[in-house]
PDB file of N, CA and C in Angstrom:
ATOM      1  N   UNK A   1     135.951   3.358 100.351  1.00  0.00           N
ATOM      2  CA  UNK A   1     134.517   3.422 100.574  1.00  0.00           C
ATOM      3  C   UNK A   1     133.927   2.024 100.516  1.00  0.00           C
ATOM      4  N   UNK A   2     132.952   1.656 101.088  1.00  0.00           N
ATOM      5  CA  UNK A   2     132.287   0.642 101.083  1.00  0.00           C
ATOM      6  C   UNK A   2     130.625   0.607 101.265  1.00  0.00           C
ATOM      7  N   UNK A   3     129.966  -0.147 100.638  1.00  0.00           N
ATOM      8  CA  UNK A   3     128.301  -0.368 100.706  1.00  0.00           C
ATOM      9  C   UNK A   3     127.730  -1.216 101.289  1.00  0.00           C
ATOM     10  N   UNK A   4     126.427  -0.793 101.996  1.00  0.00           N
ATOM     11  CA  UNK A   4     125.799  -1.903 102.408  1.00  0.00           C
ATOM     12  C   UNK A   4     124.428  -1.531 101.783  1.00  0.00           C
ATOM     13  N   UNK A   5     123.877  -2.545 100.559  1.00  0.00           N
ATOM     14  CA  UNK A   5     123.105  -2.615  99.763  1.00  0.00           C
ATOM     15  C   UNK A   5     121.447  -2.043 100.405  1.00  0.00           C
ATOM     16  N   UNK A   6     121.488  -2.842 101.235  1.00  0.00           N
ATOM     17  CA  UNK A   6     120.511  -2.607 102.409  1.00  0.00           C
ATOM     18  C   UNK A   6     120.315  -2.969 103.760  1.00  0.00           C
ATOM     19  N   UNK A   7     120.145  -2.194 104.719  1.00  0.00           N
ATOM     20  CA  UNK A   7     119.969  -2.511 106.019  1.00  0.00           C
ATOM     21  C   UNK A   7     119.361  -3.872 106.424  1.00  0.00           C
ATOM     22  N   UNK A   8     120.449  -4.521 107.190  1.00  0.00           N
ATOM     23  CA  UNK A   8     119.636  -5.999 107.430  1.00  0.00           C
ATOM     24  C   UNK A   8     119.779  -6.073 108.991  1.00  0.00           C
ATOM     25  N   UNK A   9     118.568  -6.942 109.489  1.00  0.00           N
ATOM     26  CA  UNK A   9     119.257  -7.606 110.495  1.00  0.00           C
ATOM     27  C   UNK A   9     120.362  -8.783 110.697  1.00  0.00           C
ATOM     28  N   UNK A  10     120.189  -9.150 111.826  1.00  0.00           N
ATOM     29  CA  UNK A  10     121.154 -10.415 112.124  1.00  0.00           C
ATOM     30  C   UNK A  10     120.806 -11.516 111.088  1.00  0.00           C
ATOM     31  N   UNK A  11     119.894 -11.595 110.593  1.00  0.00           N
ATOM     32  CA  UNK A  11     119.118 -12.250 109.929  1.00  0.00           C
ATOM     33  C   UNK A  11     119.383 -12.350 108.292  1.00  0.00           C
ATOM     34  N   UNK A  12     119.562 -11.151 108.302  1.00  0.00           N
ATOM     35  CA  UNK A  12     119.940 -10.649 106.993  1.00  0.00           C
ATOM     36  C   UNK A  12     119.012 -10.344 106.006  1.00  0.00           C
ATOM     37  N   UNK A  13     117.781  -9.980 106.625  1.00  0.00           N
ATOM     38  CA  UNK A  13     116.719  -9.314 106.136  1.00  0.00           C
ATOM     39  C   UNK A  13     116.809  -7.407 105.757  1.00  0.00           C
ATOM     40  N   UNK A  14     116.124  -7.022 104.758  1.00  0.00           N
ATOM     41  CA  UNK A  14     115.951  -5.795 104.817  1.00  0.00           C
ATOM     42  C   UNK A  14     115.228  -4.990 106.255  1.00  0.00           C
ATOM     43  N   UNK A  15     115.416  -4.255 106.584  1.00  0.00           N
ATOM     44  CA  UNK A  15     114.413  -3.813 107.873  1.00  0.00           C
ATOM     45  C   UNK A  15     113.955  -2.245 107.279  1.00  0.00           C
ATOM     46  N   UNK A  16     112.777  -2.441 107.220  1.00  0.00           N
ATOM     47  CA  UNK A  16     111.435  -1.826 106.703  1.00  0.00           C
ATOM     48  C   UNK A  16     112.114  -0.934 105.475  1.00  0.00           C
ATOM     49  N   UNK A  17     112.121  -1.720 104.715  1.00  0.00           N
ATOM     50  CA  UNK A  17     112.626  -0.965 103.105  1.00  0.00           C
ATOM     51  C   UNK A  17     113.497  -0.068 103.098  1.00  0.00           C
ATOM     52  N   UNK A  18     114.260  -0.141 104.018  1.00  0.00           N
ATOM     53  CA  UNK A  18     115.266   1.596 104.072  1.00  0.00           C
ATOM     54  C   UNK A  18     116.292   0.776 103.708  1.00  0.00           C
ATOM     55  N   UNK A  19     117.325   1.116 102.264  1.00  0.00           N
ATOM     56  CA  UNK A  19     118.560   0.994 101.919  1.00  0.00           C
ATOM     57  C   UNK A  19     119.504   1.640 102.831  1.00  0.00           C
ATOM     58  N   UNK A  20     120.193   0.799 103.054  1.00  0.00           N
ATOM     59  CA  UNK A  20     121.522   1.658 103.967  1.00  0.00           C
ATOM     60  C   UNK A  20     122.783   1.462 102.864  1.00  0.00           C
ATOM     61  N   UNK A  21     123.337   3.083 103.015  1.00  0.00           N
ATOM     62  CA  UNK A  21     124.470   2.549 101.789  1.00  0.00           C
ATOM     63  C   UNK A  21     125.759   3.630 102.910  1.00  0.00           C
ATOM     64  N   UNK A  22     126.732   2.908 102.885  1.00  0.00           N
ATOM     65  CA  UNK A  22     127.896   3.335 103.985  1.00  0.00           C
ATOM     66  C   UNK A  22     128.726   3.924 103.036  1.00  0.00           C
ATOM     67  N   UNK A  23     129.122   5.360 103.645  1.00  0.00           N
ATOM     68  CA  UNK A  23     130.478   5.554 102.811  1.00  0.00           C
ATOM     69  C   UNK A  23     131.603   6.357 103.762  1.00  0.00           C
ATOM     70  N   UNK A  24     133.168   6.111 103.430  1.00  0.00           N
ATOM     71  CA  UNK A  24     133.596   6.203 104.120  1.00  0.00           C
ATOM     72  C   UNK A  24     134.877   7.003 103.791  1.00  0.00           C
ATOM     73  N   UNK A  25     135.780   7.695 104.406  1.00  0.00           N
ATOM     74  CA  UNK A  25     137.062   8.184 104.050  1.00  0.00           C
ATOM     75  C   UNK A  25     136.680   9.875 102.875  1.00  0.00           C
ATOM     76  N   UNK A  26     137.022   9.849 101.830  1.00  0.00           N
ATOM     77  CA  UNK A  26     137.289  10.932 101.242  1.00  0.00           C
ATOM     78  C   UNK A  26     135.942  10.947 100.336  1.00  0.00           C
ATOM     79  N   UNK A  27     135.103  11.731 100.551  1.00  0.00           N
ATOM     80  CA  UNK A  27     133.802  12.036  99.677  1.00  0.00           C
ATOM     81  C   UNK A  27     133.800  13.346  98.830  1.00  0.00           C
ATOM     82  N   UNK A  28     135.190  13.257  98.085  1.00  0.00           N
ATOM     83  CA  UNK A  28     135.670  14.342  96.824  1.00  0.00           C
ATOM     84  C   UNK A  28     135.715  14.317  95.381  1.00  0.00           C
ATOM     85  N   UNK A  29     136.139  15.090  94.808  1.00  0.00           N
ATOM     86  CA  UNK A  29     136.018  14.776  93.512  1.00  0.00           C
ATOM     87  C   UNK A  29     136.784  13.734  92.445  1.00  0.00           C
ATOM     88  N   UNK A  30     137.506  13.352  93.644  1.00  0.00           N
ATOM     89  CA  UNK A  30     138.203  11.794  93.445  1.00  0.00           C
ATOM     90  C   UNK A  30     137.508  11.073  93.313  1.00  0.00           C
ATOM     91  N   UNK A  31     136.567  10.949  94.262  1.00  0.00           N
ATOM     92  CA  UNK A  31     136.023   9.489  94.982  1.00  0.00           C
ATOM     93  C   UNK A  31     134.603   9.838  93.830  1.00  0.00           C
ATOM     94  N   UNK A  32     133.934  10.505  93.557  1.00  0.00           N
ATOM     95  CA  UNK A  32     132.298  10.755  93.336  1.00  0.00           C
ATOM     96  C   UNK A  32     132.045  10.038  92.507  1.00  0.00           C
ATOM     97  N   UNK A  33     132.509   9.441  91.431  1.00  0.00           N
ATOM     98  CA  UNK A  33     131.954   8.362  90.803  1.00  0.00           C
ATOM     99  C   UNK A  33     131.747   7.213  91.333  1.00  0.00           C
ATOM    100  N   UNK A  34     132.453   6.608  92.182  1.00  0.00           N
ATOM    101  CA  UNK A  34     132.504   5.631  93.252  1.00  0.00           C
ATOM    102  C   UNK A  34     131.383   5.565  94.253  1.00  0.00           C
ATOM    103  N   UNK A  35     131.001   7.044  94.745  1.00  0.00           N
ATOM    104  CA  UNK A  35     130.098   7.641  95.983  1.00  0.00           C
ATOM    105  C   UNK A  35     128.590   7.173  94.502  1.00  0.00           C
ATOM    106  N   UNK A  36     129.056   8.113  93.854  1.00  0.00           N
ATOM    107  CA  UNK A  36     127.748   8.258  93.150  1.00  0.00           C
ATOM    108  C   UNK A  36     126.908   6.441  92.376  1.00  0.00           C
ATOM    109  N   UNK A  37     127.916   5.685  92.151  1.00  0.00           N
ATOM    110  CA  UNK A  37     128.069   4.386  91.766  1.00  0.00           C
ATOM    111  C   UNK A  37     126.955   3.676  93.037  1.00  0.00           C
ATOM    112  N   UNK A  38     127.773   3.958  93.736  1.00  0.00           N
ATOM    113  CA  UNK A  38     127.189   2.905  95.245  1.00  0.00           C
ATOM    114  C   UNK A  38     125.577   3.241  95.690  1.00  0.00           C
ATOM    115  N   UNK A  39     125.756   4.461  96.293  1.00  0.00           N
ATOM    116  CA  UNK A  39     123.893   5.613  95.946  1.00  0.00           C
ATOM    117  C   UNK A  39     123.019   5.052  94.655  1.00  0.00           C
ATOM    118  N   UNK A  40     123.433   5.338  93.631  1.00  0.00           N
ATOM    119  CA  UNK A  40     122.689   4.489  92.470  1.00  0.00           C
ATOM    120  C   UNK A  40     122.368   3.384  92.774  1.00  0.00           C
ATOM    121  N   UNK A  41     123.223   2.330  92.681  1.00  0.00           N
ATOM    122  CA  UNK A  41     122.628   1.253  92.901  1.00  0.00           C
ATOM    123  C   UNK A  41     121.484   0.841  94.063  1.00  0.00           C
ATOM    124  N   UNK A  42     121.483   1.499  95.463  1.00  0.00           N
ATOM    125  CA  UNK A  42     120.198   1.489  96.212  1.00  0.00           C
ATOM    126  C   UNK A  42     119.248   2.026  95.347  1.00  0.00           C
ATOM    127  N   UNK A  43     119.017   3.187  94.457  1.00  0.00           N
ATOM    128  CA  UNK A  43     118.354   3.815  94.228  1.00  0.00           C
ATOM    129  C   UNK A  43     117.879   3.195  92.904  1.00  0.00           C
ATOM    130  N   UNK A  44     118.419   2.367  92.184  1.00  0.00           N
ATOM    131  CA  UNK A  44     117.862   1.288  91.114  1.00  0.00           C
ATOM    132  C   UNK A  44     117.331   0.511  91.795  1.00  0.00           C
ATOM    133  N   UNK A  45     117.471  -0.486  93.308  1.00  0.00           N
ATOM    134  CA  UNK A  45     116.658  -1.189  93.609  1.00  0.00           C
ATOM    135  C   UNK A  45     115.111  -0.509  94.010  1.00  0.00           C
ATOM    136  N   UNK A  46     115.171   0.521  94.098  1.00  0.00           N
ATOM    137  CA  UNK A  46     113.780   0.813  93.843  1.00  0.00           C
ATOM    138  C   UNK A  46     113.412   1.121  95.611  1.00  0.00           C
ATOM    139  N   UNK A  47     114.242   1.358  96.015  1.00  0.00           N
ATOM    140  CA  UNK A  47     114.131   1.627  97.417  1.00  0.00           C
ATOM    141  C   UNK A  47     113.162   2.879  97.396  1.00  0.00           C
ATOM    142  N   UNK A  48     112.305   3.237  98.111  1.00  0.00           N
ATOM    143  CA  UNK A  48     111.631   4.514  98.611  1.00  0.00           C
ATOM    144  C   UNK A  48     112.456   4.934  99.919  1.00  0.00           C
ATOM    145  N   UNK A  49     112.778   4.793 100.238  1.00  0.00           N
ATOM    146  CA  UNK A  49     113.844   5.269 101.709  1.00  0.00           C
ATOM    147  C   UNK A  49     115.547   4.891 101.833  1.00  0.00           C
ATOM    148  N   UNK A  50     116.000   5.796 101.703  1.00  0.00           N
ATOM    149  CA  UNK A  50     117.235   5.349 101.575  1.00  0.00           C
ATOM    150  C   UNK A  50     118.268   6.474 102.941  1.00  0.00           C
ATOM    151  N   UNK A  51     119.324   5.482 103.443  1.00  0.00           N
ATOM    152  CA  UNK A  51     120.095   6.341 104.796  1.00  0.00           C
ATOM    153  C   UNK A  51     121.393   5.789 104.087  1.00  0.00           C
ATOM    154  N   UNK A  52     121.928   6.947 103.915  1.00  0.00           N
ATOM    155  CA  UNK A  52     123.759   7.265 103.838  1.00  0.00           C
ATOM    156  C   UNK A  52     124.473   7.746 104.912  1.00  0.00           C
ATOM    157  N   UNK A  53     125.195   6.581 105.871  1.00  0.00           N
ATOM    158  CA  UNK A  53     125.838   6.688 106.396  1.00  0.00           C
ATOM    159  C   UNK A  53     126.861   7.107 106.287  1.00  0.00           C
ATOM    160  N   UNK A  54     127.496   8.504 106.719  1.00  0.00           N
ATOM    161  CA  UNK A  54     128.499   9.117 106.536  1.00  0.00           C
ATOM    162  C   UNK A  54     129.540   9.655 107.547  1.00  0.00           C
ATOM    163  N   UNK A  55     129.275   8.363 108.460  1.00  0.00           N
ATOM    164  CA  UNK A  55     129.695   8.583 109.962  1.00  0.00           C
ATOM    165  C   UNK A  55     131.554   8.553 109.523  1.00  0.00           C
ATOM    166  N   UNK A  56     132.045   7.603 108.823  1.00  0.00           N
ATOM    167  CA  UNK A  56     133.466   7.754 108.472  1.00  0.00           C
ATOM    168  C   UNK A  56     133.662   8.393 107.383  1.00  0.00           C
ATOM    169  N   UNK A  57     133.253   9.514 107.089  1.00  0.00           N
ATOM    170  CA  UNK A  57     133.751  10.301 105.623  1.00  0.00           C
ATOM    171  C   UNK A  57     134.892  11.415 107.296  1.00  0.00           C
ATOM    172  N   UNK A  58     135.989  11.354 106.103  1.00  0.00           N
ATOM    173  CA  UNK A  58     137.083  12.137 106.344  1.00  0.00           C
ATOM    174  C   UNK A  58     137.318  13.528 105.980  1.00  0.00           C
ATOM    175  N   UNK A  59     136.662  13.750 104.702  1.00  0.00           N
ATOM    176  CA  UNK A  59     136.730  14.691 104.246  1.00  0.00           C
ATOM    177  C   UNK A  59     135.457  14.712 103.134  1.00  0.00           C
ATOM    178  N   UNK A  60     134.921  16.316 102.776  1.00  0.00           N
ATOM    179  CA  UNK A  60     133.904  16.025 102.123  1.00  0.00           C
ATOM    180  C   UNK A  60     134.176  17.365 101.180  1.00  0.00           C
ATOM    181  N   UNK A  61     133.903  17.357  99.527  1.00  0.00           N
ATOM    182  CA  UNK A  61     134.118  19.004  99.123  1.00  0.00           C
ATOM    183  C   UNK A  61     132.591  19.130  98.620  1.00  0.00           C
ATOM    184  N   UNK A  62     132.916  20.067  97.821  1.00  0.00           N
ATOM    185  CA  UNK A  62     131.886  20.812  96.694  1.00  0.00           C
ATOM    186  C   UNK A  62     130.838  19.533  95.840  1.00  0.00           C
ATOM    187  N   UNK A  63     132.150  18.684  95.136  1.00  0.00           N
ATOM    188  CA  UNK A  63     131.644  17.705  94.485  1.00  0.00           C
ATOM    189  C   UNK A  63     130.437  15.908  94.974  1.00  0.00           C
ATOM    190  N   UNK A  64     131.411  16.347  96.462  1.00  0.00           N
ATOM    191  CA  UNK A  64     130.857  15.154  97.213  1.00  0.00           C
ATOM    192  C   UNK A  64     129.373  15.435  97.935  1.00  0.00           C
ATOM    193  N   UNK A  65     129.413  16.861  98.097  1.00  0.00           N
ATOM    194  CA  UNK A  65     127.908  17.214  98.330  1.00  0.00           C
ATOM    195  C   UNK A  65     126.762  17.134  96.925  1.00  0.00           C
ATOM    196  N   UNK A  66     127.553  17.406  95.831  1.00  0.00           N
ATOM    197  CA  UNK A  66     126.535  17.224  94.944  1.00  0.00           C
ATOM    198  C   UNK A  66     126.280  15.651  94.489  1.00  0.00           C
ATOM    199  N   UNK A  67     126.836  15.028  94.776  1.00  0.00           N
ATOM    200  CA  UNK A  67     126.652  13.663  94.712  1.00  0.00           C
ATOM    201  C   UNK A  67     125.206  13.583  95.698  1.00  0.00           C
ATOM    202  N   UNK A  68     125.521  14.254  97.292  1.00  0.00           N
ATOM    203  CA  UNK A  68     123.800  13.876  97.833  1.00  0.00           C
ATOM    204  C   UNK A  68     122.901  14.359  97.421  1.00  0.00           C
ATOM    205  N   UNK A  69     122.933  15.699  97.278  1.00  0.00           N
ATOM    206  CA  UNK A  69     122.163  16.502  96.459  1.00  0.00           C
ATOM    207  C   UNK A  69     121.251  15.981  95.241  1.00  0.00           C
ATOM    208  N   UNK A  70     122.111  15.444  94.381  1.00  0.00           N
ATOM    209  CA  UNK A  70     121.877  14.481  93.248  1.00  0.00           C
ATOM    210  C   UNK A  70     120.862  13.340  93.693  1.00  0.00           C
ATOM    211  N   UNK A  71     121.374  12.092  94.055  1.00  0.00           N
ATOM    212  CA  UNK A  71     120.825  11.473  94.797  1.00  0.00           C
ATOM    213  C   UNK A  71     119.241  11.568  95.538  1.00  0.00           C
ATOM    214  N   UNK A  72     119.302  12.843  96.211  1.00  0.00           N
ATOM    215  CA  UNK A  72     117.913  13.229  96.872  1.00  0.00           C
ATOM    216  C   UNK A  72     117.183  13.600  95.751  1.00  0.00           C
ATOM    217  N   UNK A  73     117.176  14.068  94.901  1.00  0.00           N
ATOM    218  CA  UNK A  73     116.786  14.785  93.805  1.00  0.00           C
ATOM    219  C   UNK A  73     116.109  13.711  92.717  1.00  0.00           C
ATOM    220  N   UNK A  74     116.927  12.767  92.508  1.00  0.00           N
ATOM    221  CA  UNK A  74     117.025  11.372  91.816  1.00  0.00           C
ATOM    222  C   UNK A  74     115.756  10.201  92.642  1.00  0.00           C
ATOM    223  N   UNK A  75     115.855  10.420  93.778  1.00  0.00           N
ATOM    224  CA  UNK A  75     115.444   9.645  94.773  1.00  0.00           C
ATOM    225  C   UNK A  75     113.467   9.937  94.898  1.00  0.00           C
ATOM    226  N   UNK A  76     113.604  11.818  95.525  1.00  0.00           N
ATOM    227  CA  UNK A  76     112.464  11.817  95.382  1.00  0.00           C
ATOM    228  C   UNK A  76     111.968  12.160  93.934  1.00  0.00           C
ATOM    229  N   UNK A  77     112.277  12.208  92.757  1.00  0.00           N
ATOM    230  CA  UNK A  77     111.510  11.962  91.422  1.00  0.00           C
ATOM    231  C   UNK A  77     111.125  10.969  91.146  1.00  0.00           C
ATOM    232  N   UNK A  78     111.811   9.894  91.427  1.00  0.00           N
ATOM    233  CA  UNK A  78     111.362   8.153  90.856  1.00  0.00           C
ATOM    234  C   UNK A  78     110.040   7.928  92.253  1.00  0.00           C
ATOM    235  N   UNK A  79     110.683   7.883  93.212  1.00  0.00           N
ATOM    236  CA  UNK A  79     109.739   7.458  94.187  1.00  0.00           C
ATOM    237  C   UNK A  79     108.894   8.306  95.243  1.00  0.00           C
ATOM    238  N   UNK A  80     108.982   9.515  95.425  1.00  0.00           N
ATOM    239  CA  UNK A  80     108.864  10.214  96.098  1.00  0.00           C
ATOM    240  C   UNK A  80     109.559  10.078  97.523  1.00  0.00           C
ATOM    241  N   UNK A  81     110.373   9.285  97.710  1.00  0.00           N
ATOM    242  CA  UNK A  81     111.334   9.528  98.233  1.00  0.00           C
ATOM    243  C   UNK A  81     111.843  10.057  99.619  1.00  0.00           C
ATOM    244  N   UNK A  82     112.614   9.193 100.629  1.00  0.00           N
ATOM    245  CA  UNK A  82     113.423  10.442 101.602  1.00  0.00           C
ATOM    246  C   UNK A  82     114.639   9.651 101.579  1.00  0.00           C
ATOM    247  N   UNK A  83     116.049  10.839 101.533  1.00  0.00           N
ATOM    248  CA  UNK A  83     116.749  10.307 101.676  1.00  0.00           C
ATOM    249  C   UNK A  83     117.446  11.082 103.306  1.00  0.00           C
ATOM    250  N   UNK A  84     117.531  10.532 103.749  1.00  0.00           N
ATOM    251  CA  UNK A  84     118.204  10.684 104.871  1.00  0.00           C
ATOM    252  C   UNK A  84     119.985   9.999 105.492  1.00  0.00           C
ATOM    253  N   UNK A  85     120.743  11.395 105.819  1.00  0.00           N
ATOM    254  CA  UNK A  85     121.763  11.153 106.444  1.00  0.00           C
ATOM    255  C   UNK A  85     122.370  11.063 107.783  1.00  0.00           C
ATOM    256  N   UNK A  86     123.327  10.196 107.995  1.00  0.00           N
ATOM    257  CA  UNK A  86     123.478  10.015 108.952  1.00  0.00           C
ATOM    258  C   UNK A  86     125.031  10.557 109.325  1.00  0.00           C
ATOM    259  N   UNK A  87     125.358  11.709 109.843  1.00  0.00           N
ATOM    260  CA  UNK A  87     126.763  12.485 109.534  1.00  0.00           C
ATOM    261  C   UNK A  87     127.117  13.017 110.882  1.00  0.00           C
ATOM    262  N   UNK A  88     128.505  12.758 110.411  1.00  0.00           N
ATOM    263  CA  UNK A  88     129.418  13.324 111.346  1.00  0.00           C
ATOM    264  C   UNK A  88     129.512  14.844 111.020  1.00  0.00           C
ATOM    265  N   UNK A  89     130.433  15.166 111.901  1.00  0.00           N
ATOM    266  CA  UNK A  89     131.154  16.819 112.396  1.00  0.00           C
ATOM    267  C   UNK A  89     131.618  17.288 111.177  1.00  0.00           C
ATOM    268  N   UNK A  90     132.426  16.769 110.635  1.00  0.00           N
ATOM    269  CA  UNK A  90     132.767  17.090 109.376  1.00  0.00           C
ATOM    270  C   UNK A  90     131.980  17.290 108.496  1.00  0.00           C
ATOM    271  N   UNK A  91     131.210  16.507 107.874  1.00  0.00           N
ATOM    272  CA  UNK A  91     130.034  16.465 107.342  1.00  0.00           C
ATOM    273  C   UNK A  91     128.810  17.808 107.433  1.00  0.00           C
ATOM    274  N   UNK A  92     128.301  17.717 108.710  1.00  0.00           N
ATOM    275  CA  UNK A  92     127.384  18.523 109.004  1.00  0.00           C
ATOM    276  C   UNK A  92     127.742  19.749 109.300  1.00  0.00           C
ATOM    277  N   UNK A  93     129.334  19.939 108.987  1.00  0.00           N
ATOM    278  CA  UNK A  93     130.121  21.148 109.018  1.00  0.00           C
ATOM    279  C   UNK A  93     130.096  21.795 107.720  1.00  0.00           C
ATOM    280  N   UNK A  94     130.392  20.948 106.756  1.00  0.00           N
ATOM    281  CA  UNK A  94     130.278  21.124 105.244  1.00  0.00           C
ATOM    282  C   UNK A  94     128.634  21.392 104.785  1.00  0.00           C
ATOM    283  N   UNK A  95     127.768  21.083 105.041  1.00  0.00           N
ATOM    284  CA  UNK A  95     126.746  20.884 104.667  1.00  0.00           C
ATOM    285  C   UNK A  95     126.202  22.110 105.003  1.00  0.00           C
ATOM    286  N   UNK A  96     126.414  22.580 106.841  1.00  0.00           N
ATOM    287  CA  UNK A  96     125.867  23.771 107.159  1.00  0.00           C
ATOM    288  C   UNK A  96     126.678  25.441 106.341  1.00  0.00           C
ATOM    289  N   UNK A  97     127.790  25.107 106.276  1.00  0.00           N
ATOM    290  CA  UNK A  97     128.763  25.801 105.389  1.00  0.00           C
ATOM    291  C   UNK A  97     127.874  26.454 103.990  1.00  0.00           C
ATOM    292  N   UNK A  98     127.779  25.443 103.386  1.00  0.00           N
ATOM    293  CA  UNK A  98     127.346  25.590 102.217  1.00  0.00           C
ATOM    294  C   UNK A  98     126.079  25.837 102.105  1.00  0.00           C
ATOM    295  N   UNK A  99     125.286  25.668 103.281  1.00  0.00           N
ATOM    296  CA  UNK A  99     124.339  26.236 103.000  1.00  0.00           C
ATOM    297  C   UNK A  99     122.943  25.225 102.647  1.00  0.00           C
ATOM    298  N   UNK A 100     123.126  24.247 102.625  1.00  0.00           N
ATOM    299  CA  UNK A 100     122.254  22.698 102.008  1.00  0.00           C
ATOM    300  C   UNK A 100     121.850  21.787 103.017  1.00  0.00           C
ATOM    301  N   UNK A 101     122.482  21.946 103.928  1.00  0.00           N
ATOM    302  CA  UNK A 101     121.807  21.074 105.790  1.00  0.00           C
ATOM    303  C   UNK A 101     120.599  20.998 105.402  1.00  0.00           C
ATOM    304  N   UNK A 102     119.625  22.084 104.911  1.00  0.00           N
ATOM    305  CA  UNK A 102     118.426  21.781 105.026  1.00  0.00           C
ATOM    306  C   UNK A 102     117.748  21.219 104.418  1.00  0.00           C
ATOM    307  N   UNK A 103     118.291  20.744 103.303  1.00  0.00           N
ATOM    308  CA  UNK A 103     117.651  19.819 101.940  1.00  0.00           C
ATOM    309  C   UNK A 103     117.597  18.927 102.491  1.00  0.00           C
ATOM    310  N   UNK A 104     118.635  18.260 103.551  1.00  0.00           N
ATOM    311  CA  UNK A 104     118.449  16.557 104.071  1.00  0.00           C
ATOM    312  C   UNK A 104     117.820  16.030 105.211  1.00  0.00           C
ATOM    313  N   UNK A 105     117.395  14.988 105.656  1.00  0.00           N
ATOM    314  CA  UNK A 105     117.043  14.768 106.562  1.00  0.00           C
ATOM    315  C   UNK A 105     118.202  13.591 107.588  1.00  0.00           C
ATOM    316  N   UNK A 106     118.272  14.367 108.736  1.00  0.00           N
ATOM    317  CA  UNK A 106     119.776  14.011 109.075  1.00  0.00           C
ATOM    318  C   UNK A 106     118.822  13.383 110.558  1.00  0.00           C
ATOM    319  N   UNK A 107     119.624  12.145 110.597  1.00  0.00           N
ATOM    320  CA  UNK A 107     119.520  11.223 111.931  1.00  0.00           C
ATOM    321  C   UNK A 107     120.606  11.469 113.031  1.00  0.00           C
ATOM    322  N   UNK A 108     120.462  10.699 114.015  1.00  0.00           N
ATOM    323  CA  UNK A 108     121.409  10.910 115.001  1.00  0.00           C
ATOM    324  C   UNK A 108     123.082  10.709 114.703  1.00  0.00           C
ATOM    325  N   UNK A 109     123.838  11.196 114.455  1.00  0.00           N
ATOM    326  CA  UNK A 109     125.069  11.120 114.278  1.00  0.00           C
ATOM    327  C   UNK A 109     125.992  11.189 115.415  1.00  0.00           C
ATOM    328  N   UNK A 110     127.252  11.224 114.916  1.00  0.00           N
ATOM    329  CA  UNK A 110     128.115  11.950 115.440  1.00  0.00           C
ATOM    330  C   UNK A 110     128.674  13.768 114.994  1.00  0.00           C
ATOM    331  N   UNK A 111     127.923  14.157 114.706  1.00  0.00           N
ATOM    332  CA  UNK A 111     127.916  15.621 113.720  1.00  0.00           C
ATOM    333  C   UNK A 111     126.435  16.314 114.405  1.00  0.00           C
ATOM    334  N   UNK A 112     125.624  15.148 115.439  1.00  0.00           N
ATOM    335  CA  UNK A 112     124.663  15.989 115.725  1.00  0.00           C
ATOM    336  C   UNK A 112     124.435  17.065 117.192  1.00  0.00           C
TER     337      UNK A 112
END
């Protein structure tokens, strides 16, 4: 997995306060401290908008959804908050599965 603290341009500026935090490969109960680690930290900088890119998650379970879940929850209490995803097939397979698609606000993907 890997992070990007916040969305920059070429420049390496933030672009309009939205944290972008990337994650990638296995979003399970392996990985969730790691997932959940990386999410936090946007969400200590105090971001009001935050996008989790989840275009390379490989696999996603039970645990790795409650990590977003968490997150959104975490997100809009401190700030009022949106967190929005950006997901693949897999992803938006799991999500609709379970029943929770609708808690998020999902951008153009590959899952869309």
């Amino acid at each position: 997995m890997e992070t990007a603290d916040r969305q920059t341009s070429p420049g390496g500026r933030a672009l309009d306060g939205v944290a972008r935090v990337r994650l990638w490969g296995l979003l399970t109960a392996a990985t969730a401290s790691q997932a959940r680690a990386r999410v936090q930290r946007a969400l200590d900088q105090g971001h009001a908008h935050v996008l989790v890119d989840l275009q390379g998650v490989t696999r996603i379970d039970a645990v790795g959804i409650a990590v977003l879940l968490d997150a959104r929850r975490l997100l809009q209490a401190r700030t009022g908050g949106t967190l929005v995803l950006c997901a693949n097939r897999i992803v938006c397979r799991a999500l609709r599965t379970t029943r929770t698609i609708a808690a998020f606000g999902l951008t153009a993907g590959t899952g869309m």
